[in-house]
Protein backbone atom coordinates (compact mmCIF):
# COMPACT_ATOMS: atom_id res chain seq x y z
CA UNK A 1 25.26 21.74 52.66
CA UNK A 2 23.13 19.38 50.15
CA UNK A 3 20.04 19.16 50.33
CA UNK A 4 17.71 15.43 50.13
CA UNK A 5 14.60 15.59 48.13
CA UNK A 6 12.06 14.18 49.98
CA UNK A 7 9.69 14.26 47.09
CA UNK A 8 7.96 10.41 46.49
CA UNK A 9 8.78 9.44 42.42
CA UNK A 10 6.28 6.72 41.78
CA UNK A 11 7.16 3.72 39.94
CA UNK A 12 6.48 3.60 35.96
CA UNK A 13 3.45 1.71 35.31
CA UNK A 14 4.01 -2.06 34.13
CA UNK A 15 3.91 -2.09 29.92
CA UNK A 16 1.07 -4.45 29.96
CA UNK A 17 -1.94 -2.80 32.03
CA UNK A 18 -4.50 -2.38 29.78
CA UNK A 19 -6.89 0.46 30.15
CA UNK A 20 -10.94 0.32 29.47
CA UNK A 21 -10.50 1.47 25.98
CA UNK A 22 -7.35 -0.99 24.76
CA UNK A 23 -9.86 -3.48 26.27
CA UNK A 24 -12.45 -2.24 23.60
CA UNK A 25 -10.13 -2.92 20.84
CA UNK A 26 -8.63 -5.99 21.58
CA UNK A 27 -11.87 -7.59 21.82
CA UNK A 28 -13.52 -5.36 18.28
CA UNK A 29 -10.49 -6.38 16.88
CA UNK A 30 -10.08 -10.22 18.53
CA UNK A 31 -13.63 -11.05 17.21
CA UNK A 32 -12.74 -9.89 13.68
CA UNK A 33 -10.25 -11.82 13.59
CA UNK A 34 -11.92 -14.69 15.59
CA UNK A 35 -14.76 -14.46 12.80
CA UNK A 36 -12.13 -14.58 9.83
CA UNK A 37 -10.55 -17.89 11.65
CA UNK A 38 -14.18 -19.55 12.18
CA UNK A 39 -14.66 -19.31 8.51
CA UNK A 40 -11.25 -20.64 7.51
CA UNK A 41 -11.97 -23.80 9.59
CA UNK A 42 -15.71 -24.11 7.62
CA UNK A 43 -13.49 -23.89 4.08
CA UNK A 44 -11.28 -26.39 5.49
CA UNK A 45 -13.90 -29.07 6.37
CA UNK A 46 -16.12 -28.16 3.58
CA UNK A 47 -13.04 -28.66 1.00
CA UNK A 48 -13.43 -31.79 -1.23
CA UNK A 49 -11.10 -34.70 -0.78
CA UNK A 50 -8.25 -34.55 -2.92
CA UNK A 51 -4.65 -32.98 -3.53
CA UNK A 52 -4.10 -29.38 -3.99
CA UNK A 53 -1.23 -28.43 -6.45
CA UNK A 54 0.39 -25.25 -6.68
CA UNK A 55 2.69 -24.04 -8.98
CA UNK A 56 6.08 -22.25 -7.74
CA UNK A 57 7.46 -21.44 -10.91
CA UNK A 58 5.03 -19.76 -13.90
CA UNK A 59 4.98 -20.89 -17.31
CA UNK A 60 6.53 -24.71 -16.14
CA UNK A 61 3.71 -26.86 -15.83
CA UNK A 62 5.87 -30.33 -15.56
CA UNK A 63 8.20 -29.29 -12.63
CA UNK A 64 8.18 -27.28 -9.25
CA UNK A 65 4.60 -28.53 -8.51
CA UNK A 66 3.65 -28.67 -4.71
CA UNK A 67 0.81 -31.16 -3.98
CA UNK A 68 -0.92 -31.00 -1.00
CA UNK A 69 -3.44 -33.29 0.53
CA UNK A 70 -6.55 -30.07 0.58
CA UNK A 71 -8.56 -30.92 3.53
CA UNK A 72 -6.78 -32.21 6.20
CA UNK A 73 -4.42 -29.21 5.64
CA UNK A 74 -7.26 -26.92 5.36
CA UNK A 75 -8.57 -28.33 8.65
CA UNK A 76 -4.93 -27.77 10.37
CA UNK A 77 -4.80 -24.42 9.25
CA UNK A 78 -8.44 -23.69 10.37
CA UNK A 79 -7.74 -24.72 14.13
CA UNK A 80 -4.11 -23.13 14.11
CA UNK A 81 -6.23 -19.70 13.05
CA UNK A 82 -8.95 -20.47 15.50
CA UNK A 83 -6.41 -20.72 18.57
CA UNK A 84 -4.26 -17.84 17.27
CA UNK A 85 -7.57 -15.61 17.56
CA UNK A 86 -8.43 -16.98 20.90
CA UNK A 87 -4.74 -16.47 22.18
CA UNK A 88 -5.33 -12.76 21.12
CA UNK A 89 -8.70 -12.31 22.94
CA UNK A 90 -7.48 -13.76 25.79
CA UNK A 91 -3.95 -11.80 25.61
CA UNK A 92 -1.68 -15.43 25.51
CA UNK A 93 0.90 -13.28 24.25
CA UNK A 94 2.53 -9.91 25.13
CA UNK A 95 0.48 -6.97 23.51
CA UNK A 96 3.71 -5.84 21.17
CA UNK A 97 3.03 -9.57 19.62
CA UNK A 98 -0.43 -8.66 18.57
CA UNK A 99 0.74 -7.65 14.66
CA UNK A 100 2.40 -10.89 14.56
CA UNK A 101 -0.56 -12.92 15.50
CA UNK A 102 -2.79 -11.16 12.98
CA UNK A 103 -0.47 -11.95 10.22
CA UNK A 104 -0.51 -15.60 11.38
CA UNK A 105 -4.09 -15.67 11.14
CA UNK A 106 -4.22 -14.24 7.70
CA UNK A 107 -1.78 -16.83 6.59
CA UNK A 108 -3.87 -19.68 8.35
CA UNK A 109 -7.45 -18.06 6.74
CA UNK A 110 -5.60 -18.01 3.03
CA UNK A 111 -3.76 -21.21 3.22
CA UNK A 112 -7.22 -22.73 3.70
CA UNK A 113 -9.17 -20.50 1.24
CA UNK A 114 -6.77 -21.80 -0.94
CA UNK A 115 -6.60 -25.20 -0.40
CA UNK A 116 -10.84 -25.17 -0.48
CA UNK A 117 -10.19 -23.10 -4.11
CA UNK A 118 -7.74 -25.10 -5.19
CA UNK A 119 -8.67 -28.74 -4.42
CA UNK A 120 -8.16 -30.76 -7.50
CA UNK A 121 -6.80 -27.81 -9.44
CA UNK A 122 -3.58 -26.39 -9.93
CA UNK A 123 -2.78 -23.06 -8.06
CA UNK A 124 -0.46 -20.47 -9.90
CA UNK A 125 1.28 -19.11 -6.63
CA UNK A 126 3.89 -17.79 -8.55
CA UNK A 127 1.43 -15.87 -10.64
CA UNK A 128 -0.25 -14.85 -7.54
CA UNK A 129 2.70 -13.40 -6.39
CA UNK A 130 4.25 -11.41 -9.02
CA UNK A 131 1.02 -9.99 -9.84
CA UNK A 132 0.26 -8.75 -6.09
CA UNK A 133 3.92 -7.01 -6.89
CA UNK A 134 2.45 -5.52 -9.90
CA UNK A 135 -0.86 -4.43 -8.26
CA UNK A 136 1.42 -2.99 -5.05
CA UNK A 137 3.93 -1.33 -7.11
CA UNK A 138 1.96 2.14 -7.73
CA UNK A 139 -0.03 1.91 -4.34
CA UNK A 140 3.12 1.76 -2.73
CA UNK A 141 4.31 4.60 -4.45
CA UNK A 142 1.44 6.69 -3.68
CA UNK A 143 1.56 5.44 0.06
CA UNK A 144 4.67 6.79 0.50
CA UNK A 145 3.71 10.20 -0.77
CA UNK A 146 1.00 10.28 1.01
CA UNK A 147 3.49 9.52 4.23
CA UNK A 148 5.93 12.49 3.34
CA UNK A 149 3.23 14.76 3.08
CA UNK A 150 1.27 13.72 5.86
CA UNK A 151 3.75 13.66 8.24
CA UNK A 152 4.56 17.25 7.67
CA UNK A 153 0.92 18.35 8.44
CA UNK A 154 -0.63 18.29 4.83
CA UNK A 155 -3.39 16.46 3.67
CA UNK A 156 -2.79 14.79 0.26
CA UNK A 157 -6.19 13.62 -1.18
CA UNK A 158 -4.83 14.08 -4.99
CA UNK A 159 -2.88 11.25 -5.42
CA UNK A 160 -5.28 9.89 -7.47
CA UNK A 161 -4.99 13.18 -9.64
CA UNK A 162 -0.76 12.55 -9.45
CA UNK A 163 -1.28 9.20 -10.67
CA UNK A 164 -3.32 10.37 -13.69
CA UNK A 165 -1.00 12.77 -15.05
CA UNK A 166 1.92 11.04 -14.84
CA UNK A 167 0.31 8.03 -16.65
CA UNK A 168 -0.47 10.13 -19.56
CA UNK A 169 2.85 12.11 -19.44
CA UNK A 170 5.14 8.71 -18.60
CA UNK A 171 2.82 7.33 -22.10
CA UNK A 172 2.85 10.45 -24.53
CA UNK A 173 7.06 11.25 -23.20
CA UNK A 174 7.72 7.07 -23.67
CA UNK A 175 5.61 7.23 -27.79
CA UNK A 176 7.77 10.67 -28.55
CA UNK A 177 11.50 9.96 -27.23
CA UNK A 178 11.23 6.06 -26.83
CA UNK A 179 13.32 6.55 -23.92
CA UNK A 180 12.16 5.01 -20.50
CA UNK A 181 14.40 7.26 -18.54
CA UNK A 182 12.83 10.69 -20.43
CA UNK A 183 8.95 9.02 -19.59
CA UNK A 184 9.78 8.33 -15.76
CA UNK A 185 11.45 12.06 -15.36
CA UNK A 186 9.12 13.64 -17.03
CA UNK A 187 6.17 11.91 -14.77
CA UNK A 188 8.08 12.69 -11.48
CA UNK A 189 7.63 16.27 -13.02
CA UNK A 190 4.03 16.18 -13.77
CA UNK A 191 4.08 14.79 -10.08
CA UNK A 192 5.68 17.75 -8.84
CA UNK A 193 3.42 20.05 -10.57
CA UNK A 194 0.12 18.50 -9.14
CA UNK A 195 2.37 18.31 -5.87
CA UNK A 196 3.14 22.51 -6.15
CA UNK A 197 -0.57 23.22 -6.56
CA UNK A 198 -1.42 21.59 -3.88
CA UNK A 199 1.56 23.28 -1.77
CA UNK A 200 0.88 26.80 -3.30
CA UNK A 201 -3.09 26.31 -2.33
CA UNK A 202 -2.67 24.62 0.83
CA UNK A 203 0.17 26.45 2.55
CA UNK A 204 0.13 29.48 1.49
CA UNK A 205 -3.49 30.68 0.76
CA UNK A 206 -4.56 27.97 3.39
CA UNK A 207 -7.59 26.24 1.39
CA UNK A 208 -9.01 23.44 3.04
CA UNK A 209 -6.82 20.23 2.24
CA UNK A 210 -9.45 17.81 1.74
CA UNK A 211 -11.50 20.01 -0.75
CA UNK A 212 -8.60 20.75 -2.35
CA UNK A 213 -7.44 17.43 -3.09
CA UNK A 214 -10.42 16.60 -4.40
CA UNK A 215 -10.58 19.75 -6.96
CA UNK A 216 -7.05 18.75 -8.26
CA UNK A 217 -8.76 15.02 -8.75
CA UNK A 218 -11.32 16.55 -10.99
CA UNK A 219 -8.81 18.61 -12.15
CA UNK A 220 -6.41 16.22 -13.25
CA UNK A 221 -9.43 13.75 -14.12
CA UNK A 222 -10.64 16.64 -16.84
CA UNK A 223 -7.34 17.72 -18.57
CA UNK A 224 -6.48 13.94 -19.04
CA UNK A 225 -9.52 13.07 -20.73
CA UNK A 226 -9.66 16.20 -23.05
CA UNK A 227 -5.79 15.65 -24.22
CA UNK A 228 -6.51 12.13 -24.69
CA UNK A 229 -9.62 12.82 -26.63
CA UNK A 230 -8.32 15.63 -28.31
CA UNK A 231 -5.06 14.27 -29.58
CA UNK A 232 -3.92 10.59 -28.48
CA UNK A 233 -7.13 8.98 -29.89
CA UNK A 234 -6.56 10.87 -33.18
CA UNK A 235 -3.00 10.02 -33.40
CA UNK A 236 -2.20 7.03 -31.36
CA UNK A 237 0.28 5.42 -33.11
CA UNK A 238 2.53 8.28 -32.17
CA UNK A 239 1.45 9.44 -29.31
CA UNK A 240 -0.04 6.38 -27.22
CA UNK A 241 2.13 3.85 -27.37
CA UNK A 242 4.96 3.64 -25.49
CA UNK A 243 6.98 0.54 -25.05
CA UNK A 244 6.32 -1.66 -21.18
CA UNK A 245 9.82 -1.39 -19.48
CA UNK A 246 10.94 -4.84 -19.62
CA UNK A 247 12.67 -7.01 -16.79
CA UNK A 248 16.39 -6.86 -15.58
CA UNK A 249 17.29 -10.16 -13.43
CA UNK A 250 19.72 -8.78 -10.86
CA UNK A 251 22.61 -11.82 -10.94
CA UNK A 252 22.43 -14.18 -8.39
CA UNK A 253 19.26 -12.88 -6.50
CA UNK A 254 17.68 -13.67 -9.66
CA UNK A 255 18.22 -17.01 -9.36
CA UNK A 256 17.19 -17.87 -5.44
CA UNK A 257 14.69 -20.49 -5.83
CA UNK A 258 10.85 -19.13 -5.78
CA UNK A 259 11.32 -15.71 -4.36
CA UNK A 260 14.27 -14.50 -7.22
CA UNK A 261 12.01 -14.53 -9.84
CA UNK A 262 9.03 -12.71 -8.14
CA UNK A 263 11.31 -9.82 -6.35
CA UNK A 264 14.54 -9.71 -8.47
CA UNK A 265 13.51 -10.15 -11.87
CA UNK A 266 11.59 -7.16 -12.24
CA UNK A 267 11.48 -3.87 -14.16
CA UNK A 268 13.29 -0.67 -12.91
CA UNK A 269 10.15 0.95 -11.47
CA UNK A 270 9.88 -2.03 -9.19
CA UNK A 271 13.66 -1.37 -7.96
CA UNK A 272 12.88 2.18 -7.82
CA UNK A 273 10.33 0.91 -5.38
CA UNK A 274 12.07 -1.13 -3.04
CA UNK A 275 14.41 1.89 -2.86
CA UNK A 276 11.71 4.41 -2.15
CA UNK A 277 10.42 2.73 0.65
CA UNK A 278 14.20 2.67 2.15
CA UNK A 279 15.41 5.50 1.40
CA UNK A 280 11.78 7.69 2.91
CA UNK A 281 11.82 4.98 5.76
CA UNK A 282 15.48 6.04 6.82
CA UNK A 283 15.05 9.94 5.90
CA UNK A 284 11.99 10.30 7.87
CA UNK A 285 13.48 9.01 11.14
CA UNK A 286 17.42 8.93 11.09
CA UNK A 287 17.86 12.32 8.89
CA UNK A 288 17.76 15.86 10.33
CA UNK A 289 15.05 16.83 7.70
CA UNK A 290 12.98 14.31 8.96
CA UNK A 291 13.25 14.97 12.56
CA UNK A 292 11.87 18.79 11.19
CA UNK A 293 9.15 16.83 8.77
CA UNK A 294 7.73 15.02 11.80
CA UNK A 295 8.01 18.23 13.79
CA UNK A 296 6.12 20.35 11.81
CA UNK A 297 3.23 17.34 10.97
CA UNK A 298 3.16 17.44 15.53
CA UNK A 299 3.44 20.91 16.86
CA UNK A 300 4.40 22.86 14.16
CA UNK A 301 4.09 26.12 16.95
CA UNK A 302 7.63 24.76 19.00
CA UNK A 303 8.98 24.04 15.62
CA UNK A 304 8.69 27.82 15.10
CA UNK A 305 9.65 29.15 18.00
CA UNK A 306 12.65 26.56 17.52
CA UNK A 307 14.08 28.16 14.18
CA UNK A 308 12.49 25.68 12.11
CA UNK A 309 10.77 27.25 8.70
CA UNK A 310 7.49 25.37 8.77
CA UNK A 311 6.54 26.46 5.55
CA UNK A 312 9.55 25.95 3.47
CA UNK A 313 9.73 22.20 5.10
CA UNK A 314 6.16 21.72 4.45
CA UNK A 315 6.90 22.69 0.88
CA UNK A 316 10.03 20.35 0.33
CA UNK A 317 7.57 17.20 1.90
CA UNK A 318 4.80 17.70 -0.52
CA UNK A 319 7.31 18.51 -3.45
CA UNK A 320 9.16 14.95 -2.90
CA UNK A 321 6.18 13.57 -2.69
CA UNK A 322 5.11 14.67 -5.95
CA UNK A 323 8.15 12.76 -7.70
CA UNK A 324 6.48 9.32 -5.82
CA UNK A 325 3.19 9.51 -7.21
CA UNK A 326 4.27 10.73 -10.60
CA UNK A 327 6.30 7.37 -10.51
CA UNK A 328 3.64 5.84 -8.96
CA UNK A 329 1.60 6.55 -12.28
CA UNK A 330 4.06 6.10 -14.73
CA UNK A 331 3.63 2.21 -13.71
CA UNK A 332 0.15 2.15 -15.44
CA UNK A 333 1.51 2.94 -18.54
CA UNK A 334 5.33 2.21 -18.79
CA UNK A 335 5.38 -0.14 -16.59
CA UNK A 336 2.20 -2.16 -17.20
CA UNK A 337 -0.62 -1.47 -19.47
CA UNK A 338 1.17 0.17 -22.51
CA UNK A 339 -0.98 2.44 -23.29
CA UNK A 340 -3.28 5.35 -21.93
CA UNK A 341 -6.55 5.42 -21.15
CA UNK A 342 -9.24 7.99 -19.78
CA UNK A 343 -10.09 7.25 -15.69
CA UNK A 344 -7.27 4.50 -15.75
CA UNK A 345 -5.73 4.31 -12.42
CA UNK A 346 -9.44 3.33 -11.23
CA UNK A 347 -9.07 5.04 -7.88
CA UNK A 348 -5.94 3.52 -6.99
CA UNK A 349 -5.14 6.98 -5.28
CA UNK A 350 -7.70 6.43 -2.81
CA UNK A 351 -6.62 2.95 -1.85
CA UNK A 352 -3.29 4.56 -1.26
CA UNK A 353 -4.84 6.37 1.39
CA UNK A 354 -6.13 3.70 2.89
CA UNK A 355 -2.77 1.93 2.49
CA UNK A 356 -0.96 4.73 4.42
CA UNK A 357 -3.88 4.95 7.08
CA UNK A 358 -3.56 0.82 7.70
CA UNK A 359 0.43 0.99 7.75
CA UNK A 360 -0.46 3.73 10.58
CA UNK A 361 1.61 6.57 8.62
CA UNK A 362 4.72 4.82 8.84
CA UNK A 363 6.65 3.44 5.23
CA UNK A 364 6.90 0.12 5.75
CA UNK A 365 3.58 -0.44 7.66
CA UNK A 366 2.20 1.53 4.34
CA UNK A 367 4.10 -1.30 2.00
CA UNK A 368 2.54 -4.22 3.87
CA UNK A 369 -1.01 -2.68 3.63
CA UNK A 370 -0.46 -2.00 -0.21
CA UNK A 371 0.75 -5.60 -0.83
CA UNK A 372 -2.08 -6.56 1.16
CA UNK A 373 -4.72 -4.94 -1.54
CA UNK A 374 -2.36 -5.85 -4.21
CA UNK A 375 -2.63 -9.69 -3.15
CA UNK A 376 -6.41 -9.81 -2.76
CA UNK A 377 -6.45 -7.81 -6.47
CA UNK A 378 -4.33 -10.58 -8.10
CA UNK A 379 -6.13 -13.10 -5.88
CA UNK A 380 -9.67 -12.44 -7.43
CA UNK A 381 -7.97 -12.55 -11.23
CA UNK A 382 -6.69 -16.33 -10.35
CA UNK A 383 -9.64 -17.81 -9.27
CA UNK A 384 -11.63 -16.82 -11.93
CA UNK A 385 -9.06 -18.39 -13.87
CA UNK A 386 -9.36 -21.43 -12.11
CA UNK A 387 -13.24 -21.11 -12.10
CA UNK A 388 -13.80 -21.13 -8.37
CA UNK A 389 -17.45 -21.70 -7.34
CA UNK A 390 -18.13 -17.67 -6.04
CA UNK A 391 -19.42 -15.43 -8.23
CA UNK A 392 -17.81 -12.95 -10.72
CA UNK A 393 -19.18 -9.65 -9.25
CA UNK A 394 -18.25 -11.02 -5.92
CA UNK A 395 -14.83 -11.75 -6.45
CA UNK A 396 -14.51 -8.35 -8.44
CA UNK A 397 -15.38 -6.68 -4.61
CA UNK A 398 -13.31 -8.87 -2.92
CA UNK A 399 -10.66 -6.30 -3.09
CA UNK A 400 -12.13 -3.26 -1.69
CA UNK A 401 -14.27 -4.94 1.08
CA UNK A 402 -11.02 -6.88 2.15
CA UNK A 403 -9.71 -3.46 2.34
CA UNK A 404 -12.91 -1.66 4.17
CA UNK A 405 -12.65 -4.89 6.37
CA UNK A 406 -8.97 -4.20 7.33
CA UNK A 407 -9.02 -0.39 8.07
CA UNK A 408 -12.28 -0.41 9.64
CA UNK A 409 -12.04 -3.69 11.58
CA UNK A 410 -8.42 -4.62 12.14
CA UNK A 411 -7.22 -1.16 12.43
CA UNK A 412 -9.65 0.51 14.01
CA UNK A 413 -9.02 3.84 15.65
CA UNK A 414 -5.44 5.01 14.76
CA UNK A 415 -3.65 8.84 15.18
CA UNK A 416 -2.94 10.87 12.66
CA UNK A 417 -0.07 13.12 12.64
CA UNK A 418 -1.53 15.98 15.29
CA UNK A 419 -1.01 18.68 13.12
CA UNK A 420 -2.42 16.73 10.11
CA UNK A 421 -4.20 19.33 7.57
CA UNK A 422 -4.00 22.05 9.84
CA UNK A 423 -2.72 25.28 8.51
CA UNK A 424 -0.02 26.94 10.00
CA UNK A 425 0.27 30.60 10.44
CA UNK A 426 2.92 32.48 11.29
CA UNK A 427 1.96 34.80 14.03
């Protein structure tokens, strides 16, 4: 005889109700954004009359010019922003479309910053955007460590420490051997070996994550600077200077008009790159060892009881992660500068962190936020070359308040892997 559940199953609640505190955001966030847009349309009136040129290819001055007329387009761009922010307060658009309309509005508020810069001038853009490639490169690097290790449950605050010792190993292995390969092994090692401190100290004898990321910043800030005083400024010819790895144009990327030579004519590192954030985008969420990664960074207890070793996987995260930001590093010598220097990522670790806390500890939302911060870096170089009317020590901030602006205002309140910097012991 079967038996009829008379039990009442309630239908699922529509997608789009928004509760009292999505309310809260959407409007923090809407009149960020609504403010951003409002200045974008002042730049675009107060532009001077005249054509803004902007050059698509670098180093050809005669060819691939774009002129456009600055204000009126400065002026179209400034409404288009304007309505794009008011379509978000007033939800015009399905809530899943709200990323979408931010990056519209960011591409309205810099078209017009640019045509009010640029009016009468000539614009690099090609410039502009290899060098926010250049800037990204390491930040995406550490981002991505920062995601491995995060979303296994462990804090990584040295990153900045990672990216000083491989710089200096990547510089002293490149001067010795003269062999690009030997410098970027040899600073995924030095990675590794930050990375296993930080493992050994934060899994197994359970020291608090944060503090301990900052020690191994000291740490790594204090051993740099005594080698480097001690024997690459007294013998820098053979020890500090290691040859910049030069470009490889992949065939027939390499020559798409515009976009081949910013993204396919560029070192190995910068390949290395674009496969990084593939390869941990796909392991982290179509591999078995990233369903347990994600596990043990959420309820690392049913992991446990589950089978799962939470402390060996914990281990293997942080480890890989160590080979990213010893990469990461390696850029600012091998890859960029050509030599080391004391303090010379410049806290580039901790914009990471704020990279992988924008892209919402996921890979590619990590990426975007880096290039973000690497645009507005290479963006402040430019128009001092163009000698825009905003001063020096203002553009020089423009960076890291762009960045304060974005996690603190466009981001706002975001989770964290649950069991984020929690030790786990086994019971």
């Amino acid at each position: 005889m079967s038996q009829t559940s008379t039990d009442t199953v309630l239908p699922p609640a529509p997608a789009n109700i928004e509760g009292p505190a999505d309310r809260v955001r959407r409007l923090r966030v809407g009149g960020v954004l609504l403010v951003f847009a409002l200045i974008g349309l002042v730049l675009g009136i107060a532009t001077k009359s005249g054509e803004a040129t902007f050059q698509l290819v670098s180093g050809d001055l005669q060819n691939n010019l774009l002129g456009l007329p600055a204000q009126p387009v400065g002026i179209l761009l400034g409404i288009l922003g304007v309505l794009t922010a008011v379509a978000y307060i007033m939800r015009r658009v399905p809530r899943k479309y709200g990323g979408w309309l931010a990056a519209v509005l960011g591409v309205c508020f810099i078209g017009a910053f640019l045509c009010w810069a640029a009016a009468g001038k000539t614009f690099p853009l090609a410039n502009q955007f290899q060098g926010t490639l250049n800037f990204a490169t390491p930040l995406i690097l550490g981002a991505l460590a920062g995601v491995l290790c995060e979303r296994a449950g462990v804090i990584n605050i040295a990153i900045e420490g990672q990216f000083l010792v491989g710089a200096f190993t990547a510089a002293v292995v490149a001067s010795t051997t003269n062999s690009a390969a030997a410098a970027l092994i040899a600073a995924a090692a030095t990675g590794v070996a930050m990375a296993w401190l930080l493992a050994v100290f934060s899994i197994k004898y359970l020291v608090n994550q944060v503090v301990l990321g900052v020690v191994l910043v000291v740490f790594a800030s204090g051993i740099t600077g005594y080698l480097f005083d001690q024997f690459l400024q007294e013998d820098a010819e053979r020890l500090n200077t290691p040859s910049v790895l030069s470009a490889v144009k992949i065939p027939g990327l390499g020559d798409i008009p515009f976009i081949g030579q910013i993204l396919f004519n560029q070192t190995v590192l910068v390949y290395l790159t674009y496969l990084a954030v593939a390869v941990v985008t796909f392991v982290l969420f179509q591999t078995r060892w990233g369903l347990r990664v994600r596990a043990v960074g959420e309820h690392p207890k049913a992991a446990d009881t589950v089978g799962i070793k939470v402390k060996r996987v914990r281990y293997s995260a942080v480890l890989w992660a160590g080979v990213l930001a010893g990469l990461g590093g390696a850029f600012f010598t091998v890859g960029y500068a050509g030599s080391f220097s004391k303090e010379m990522t410049a806290g580039n670790g901790f914009i990471a962190l704020a990279a992988l806390i924008m892209g919402r500890w996921h890979p590619i939302g990590a990426m975007v936020a880096a290039l973000f911060f690497g645009f507005a870096t290479q963006l402040q170089s430019q128009l001092q070359i163009i000698q825009t009317p905003i001063p020096g020590e203002l553009l020089l901030m423009a960076p890291y308040l762009a960045t304060i602006i974005a996690v603190a205002g466009l981001v706002g309140r975001v989770r964290a892997p649950k069991a984020d910097g929690e030790p786990y012991v086994t019971e």
